[in-house]
Protein backbone atom coordinates (compact mmCIF):
# COMPACT_ATOMS: atom_id res chain seq x y z
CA UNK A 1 -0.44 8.29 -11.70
CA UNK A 2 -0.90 10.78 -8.82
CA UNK A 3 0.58 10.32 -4.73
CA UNK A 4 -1.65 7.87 -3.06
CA UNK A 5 -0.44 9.75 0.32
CA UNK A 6 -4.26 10.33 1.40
CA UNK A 7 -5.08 6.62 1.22
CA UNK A 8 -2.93 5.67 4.24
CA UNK A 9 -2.63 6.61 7.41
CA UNK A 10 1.59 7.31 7.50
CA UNK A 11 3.37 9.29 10.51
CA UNK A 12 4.04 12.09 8.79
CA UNK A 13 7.12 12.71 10.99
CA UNK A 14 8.79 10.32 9.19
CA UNK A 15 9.73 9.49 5.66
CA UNK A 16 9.09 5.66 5.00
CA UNK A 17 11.44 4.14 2.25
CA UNK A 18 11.03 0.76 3.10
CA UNK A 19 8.26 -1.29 1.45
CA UNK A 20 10.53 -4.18 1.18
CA UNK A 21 10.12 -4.41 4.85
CA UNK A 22 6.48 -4.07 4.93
CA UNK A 23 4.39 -1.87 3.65
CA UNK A 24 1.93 0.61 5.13
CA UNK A 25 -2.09 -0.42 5.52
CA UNK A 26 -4.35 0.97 3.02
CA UNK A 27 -7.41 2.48 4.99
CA UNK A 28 -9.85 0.44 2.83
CA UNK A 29 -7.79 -2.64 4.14
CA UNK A 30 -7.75 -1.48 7.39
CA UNK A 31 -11.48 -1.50 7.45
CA UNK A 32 -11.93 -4.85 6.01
CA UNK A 33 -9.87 -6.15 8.60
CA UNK A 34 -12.25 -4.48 11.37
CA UNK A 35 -15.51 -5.65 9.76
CA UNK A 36 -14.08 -9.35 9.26
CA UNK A 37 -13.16 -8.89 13.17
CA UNK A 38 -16.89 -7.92 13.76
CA UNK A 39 -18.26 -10.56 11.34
CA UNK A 40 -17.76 -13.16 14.08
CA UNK A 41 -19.90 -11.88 16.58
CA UNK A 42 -22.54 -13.31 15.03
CA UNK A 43 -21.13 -16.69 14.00
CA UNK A 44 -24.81 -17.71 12.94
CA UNK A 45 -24.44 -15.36 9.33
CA UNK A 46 -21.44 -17.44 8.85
CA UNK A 47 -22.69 -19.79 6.33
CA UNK A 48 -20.97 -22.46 4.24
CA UNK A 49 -21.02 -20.74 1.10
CA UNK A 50 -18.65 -17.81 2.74
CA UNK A 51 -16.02 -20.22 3.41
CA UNK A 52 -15.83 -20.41 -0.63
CA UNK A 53 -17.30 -17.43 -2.04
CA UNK A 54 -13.91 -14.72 -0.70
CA UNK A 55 -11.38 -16.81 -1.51
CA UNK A 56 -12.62 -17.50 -4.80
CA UNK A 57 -13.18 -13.90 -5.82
CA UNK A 58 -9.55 -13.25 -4.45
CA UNK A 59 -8.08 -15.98 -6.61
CA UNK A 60 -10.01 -14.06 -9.38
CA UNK A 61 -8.55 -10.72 -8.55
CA UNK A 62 -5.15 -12.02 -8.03
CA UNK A 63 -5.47 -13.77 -11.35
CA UNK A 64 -5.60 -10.46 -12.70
CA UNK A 65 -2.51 -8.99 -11.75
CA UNK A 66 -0.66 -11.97 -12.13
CA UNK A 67 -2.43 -12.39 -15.74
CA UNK A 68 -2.84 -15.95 -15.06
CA UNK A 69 -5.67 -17.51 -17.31
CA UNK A 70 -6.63 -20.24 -14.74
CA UNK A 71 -7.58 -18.41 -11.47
CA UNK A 72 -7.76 -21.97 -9.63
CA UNK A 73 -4.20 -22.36 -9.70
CA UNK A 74 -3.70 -19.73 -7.35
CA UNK A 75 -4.46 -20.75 -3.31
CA UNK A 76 -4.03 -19.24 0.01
CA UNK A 77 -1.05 -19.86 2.01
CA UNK A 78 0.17 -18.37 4.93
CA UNK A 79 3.86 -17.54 4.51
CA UNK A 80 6.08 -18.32 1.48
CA UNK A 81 8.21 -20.97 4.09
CA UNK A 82 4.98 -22.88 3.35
CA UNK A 83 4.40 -22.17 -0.24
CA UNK A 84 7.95 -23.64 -0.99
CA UNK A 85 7.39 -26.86 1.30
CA UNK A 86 4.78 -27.93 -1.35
CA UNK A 87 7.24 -27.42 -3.69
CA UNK A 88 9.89 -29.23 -1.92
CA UNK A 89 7.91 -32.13 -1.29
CA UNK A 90 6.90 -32.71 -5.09
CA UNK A 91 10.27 -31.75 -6.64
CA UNK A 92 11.82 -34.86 -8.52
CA UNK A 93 15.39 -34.57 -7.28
CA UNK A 94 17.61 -37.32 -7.04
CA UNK A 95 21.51 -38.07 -5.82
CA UNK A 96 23.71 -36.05 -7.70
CA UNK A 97 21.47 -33.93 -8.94
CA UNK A 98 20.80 -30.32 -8.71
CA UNK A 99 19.42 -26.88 -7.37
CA UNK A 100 20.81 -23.86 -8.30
CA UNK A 101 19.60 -20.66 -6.36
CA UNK A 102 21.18 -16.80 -6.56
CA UNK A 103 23.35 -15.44 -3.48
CA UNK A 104 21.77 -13.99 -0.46
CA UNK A 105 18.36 -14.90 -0.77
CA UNK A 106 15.72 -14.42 1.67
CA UNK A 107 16.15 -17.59 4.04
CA UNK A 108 12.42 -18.52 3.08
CA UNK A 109 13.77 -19.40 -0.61
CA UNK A 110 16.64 -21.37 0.76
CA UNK A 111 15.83 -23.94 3.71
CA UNK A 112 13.77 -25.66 1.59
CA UNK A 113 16.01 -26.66 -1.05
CA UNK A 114 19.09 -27.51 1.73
CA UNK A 115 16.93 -29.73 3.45
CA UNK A 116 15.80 -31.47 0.32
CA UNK A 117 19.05 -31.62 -0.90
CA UNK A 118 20.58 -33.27 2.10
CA UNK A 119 17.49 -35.82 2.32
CA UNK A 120 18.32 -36.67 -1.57
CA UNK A 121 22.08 -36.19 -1.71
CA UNK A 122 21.67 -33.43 -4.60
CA UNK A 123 23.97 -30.24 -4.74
CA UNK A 124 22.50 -26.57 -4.57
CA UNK A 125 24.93 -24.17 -6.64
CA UNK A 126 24.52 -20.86 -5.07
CA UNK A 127 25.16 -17.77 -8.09
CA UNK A 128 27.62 -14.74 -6.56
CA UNK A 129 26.95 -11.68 -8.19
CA UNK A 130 30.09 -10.44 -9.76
CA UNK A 131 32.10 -6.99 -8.65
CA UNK A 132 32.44 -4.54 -10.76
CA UNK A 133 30.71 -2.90 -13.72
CA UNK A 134 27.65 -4.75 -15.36
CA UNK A 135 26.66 -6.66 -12.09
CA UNK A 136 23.43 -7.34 -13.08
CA UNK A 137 23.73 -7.76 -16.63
CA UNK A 138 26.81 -10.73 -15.85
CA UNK A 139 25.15 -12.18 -12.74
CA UNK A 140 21.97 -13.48 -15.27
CA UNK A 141 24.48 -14.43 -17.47
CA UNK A 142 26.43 -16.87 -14.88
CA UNK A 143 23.09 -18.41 -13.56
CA UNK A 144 22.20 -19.63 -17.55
CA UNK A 145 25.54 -20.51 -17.69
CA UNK A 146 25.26 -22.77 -14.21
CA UNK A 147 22.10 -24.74 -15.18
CA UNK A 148 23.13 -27.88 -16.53
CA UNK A 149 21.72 -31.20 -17.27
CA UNK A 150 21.86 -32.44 -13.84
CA UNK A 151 20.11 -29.20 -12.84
CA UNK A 152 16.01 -30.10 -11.79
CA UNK A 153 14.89 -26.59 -10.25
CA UNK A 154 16.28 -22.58 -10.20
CA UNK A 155 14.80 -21.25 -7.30
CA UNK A 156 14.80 -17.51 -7.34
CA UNK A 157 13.11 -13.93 -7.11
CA UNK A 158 11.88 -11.78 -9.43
CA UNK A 159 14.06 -9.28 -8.14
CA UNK A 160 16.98 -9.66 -5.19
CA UNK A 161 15.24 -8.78 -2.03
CA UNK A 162 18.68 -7.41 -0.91
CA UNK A 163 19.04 -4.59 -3.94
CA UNK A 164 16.06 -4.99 -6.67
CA UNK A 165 19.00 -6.79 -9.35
CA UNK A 166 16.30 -8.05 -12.08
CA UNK A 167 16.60 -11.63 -12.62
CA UNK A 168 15.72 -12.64 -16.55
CA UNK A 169 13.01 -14.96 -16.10
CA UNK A 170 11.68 -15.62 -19.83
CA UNK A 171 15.63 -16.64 -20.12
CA UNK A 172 16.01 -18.57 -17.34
CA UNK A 173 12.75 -20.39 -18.19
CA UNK A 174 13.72 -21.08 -21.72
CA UNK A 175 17.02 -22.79 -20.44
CA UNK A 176 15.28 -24.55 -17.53
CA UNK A 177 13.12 -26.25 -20.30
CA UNK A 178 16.02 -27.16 -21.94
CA UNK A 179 17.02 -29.56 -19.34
CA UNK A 180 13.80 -30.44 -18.14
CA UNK A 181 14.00 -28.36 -14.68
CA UNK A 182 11.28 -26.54 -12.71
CA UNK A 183 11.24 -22.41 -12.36
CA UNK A 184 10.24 -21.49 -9.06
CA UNK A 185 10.04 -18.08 -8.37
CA UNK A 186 9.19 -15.86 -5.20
CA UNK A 187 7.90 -12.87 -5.69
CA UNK A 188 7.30 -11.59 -2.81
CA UNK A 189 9.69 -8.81 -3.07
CA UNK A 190 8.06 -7.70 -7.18
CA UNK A 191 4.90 -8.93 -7.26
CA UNK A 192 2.22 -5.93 -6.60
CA UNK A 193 4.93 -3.72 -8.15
CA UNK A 194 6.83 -5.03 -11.20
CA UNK A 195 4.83 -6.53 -13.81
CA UNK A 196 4.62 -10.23 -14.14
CA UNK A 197 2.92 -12.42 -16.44
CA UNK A 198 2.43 -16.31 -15.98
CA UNK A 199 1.17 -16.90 -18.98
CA UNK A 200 4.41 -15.85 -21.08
CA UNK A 201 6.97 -17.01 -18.10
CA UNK A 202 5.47 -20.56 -17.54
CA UNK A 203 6.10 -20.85 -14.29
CA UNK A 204 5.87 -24.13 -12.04
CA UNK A 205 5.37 -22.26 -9.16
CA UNK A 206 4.70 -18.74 -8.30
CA UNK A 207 5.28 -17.70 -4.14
CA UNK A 208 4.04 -14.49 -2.60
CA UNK A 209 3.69 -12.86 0.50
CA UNK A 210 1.30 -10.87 1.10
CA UNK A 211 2.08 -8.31 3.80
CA UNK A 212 4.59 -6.13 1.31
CA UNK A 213 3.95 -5.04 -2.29
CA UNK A 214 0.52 -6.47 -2.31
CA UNK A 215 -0.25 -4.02 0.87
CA UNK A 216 -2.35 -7.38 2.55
CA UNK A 217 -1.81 -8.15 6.10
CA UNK A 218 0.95 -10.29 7.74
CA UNK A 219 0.33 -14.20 8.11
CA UNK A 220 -1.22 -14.49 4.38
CA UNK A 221 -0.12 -15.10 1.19
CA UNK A 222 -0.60 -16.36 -2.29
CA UNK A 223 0.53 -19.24 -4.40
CA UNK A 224 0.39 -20.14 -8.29
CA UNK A 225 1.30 -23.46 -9.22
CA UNK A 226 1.28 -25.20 -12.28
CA UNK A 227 0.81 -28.54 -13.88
CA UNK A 228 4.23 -30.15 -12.97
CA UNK A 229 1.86 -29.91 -9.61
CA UNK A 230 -1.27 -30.76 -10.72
CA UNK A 231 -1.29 -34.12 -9.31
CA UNK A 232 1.24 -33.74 -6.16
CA UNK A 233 0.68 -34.20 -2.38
CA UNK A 234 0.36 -31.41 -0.24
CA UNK A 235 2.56 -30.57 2.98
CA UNK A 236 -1.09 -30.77 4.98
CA UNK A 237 -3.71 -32.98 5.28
CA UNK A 238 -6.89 -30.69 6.05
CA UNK A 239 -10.75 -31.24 5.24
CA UNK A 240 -11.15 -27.99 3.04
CA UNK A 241 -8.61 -29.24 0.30
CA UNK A 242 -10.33 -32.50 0.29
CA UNK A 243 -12.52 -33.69 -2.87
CA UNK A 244 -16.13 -32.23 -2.67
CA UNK A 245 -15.53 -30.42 0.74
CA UNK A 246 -17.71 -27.88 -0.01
CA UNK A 247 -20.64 -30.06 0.94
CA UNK A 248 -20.70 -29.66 4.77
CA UNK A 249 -23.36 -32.57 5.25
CA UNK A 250 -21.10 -35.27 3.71
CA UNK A 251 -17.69 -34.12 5.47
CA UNK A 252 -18.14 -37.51 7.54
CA UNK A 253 -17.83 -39.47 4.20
CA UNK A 254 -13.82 -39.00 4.36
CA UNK A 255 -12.45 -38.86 1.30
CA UNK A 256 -8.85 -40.15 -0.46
CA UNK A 257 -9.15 -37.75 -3.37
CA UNK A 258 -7.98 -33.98 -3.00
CA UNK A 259 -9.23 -31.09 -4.60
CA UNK A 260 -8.17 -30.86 -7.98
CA UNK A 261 -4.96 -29.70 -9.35
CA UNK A 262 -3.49 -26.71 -7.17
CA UNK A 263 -6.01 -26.30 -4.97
CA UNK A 264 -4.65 -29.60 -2.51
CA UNK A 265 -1.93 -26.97 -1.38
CA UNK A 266 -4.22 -24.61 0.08
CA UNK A 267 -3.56 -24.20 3.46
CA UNK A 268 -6.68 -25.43 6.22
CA UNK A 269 -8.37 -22.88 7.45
CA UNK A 270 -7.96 -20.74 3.73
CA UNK A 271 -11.48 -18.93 4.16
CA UNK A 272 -9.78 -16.93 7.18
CA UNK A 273 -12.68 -14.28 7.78
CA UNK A 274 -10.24 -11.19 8.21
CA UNK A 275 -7.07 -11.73 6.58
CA UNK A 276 -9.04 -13.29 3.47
CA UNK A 277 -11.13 -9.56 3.15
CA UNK A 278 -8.15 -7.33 4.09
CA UNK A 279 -5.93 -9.39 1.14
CA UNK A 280 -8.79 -9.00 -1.48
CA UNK A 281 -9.22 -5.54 -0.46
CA UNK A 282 -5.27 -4.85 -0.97
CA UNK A 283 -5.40 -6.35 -4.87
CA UNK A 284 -8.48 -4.60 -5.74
CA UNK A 285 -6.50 -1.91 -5.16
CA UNK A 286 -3.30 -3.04 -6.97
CA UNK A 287 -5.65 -3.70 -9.91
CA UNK A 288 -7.47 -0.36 -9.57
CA UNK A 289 -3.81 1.14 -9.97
CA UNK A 290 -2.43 -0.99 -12.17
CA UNK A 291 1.21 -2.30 -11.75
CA UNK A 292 2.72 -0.87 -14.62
CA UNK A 293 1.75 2.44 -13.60
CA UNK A 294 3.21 1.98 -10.21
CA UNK A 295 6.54 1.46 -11.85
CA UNK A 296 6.75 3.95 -13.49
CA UNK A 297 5.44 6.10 -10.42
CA UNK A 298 8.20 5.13 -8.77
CA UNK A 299 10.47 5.24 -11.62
CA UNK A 300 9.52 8.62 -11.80
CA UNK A 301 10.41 9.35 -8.53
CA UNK A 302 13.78 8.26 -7.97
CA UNK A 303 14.90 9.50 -11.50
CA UNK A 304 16.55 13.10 -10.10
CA UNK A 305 18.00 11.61 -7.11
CA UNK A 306 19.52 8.39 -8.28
CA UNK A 307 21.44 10.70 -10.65
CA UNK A 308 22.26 12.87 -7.72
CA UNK A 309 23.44 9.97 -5.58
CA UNK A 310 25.89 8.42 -8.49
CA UNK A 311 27.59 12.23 -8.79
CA UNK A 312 28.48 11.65 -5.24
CA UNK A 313 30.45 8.60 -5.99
CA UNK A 314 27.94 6.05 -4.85
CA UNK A 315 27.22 3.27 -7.05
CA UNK A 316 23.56 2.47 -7.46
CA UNK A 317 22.49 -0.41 -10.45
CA UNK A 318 22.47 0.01 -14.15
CA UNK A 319 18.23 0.91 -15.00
CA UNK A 320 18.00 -2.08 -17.36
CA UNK A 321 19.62 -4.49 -14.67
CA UNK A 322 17.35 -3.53 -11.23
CA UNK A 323 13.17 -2.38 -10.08
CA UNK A 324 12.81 1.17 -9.35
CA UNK A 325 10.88 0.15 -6.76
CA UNK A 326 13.43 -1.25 -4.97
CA UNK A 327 17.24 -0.61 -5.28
CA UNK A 328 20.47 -0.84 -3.29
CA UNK A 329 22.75 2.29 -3.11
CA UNK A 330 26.42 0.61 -2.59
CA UNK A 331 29.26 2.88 -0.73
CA UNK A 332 32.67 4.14 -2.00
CA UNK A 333 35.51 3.86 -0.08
CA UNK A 334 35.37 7.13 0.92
CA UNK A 335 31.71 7.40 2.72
CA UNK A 336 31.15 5.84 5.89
CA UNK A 337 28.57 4.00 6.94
CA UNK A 338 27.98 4.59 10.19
CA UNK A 339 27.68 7.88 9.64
CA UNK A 340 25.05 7.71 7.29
CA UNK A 341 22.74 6.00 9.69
CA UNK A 342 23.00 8.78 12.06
CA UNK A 343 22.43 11.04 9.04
CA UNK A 344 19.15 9.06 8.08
CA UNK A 345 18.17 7.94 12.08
CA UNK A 346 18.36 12.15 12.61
CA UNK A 347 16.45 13.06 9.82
CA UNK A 348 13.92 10.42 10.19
CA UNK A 349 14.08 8.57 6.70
CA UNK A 350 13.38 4.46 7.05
CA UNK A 351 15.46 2.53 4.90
CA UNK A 352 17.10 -1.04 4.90
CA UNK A 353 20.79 -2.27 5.01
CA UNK A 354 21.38 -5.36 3.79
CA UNK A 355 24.86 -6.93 3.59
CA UNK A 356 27.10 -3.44 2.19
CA UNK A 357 23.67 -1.88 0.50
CA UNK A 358 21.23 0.59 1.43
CA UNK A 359 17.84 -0.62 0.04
CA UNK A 360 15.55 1.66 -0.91
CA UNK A 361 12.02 0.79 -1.52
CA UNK A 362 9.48 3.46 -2.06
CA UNK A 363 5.85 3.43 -3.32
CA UNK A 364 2.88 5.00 -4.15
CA UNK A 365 2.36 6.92 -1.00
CA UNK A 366 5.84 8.72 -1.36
CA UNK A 367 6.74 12.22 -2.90
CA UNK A 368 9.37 13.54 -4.79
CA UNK A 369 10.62 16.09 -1.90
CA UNK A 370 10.83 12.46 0.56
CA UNK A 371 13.17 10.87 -1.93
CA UNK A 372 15.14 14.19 -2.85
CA UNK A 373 15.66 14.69 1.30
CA UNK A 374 16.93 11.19 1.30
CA UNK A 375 19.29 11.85 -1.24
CA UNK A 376 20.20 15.39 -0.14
CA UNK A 377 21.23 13.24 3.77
CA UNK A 378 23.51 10.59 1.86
CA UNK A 379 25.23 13.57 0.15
């Protein structure tokens, strides 16, 4: 796969490491955001069938890259806080029972499950990662260990959004079955980037944002749930995810049934006439790629200077234990961090800290001289 530099529109004055923050806007997405801007000026070529027709063929497309067979079990949300509120409010949980989540997760995976757990009188078990050698490889080994027969839902990422540790999902998922507990997974901070495949993981629910690795805008996103939610109650009560409400006419005939199966959690107002476009736009795109190829694009690219940064003394994840994508770069006790800030702030290169790591998180639109210059400042 070659640089996809000339398909963006990035200050050049900088070098942009950070993905996992948000990523940069594709010019094709760009556009589709303009002409779904312009599309209203003429509300009367609106018609029904367009507030369908998009989101369908963006289900499709997502479908795709998610490999999921049944492209209706994927619906629009707006922010993964949302996408985990459906969740929360179908979860069978009960006093004394359990959730058991990894340390530091993004907030959005978290909330949820402490406010269910108070309301129910369950327990979350929060997973440390371990110090020491074989982090990543012991971490997945203490969350199997921690799900136990009290245990109804692991709630994690595909990756940590913190330092790209891989989290074993086919294992996870096997043990979950074992006790009969749900597998909920965000993927915000993998999906678009790191293969995933819902048929062979089995998911009950898949939660993505869209405005990072899927290169879609902010305020949209993109759910997969499955049958453990087929016949739930969504967090909203809206006419679009309503039985039959694609017949404008009879709207007034007010129906108790939802939609069927997953599509009662879209959100109202789904068929959004710009983000919907820009989103589709983004995962054509993804597809066009493929997501295997991107990771091993950006494999490729931080091969020479992960090496590089590990001669130094800093201690960066074992390759069979984190994304190349996205990865933290941990400090020895003899670097400072401070003044690696002002090192990177100086020479313009946009990473993340979180907690005591640098994340790094490049893409398809960075070159091998970007990530050896960020290397060559931490050294």
């Amino acid at each position: 796969m070659d640089c996809k530099k000339s398909d963006f529109n990035l200050d050049t004055s900088y070098t942009y490491l950070n993905c996992a923050y948000m990523s940069p806007q594709l010019n094709t997405v760009e556009k589709a955001g303009i002409e779904g801007v312009r599309r209203k000026r003429n509300p009367f070529k609106i018609s029904a069938e367009l507030f369908f027709d998009e989101t369908e063929t963006l289900r499709k497309e997502y479908a795709k890259l998610i490999n999921a067979s049944e492209p209706r079990r994927i619906v629009v949300i707006p922010s993964v806080s949302y996408g985990m509120a459906n969740v929360a409010r179908n979860l069978p949980l009960s006093r004394g029972e359990n959730i058991i989540v990894a340390d530091e997760q993004f907030p959005s995976n978290i909330y949820p499950w402490r406010s269910l757990a108070d309301d129910k009188n369950a327990e979350i078990i929060t997973v440390t990662p371990p110090a020491g050698p074989s982090r990543g490889k012991r971490w997945n080994e203490m969350i199997l260990e921690s799900i136990n027969p009290k245990t109804k839902m692991v709630a994690i990422g595909n990756v940590h959004w913190a330092d790209g540790t891989l989290f074993d999902l086919k294992q996870i998922r096997k043990r979950t079955r074992d006790v009969g507990a749900w597998l909920v997974i965000d993927g915000t901070q993998s999906v678009g980037a790191l293969p995933i495949d819902v048929e062979e993981i089995e998911p009950d629910a898949l939660i993505c944002a869209g405005y990072k690795w899927l290169m879609g805008p902010y305020s949209i996103g993109l759910a997969y749930y499955g049958p453990a939610m087929d016949d739930g109650k969504p967090v909203e009560e809206n006419w679009i995810n309503r039985y039959e409400s694609e017949n404008f006419a009879g709207l007034v005939n007010y129906s108790d049934r939802y939609q069927p199966g997953a599509l009662r959690y879209e959100v109202g107002e789904h068929s959004n006439f710009i983000l919907v476009p820009m989103m589709l736009t983004a995962v054509k795109h993804l597809n066009e790629w493929g997501v295997e190829n991107i990771q091993a694009y950006c494999r490729d690219l931080i091969s020479k200077p992960v090496k590089q940064l590990r001669e130094a003394g800093f201690r960066i994840e074992d390759e069979n234990h984190r994304s190349a994508h996205l990865f933290g770069v941990r400090l020895s006790s003899h670097h400072n961090m401070e003044d690696i800030k002002k090192a990177l702030e100086t020479n313009h290169i946009l990473v993340s800290v979180r907690g005591d790591s640098i994340r790094v998180s490049p893409n398809v639109y960075n070159t091998q001289n970007e990530l050896r210059k960020f290397a060559e400042t931490l050294v």
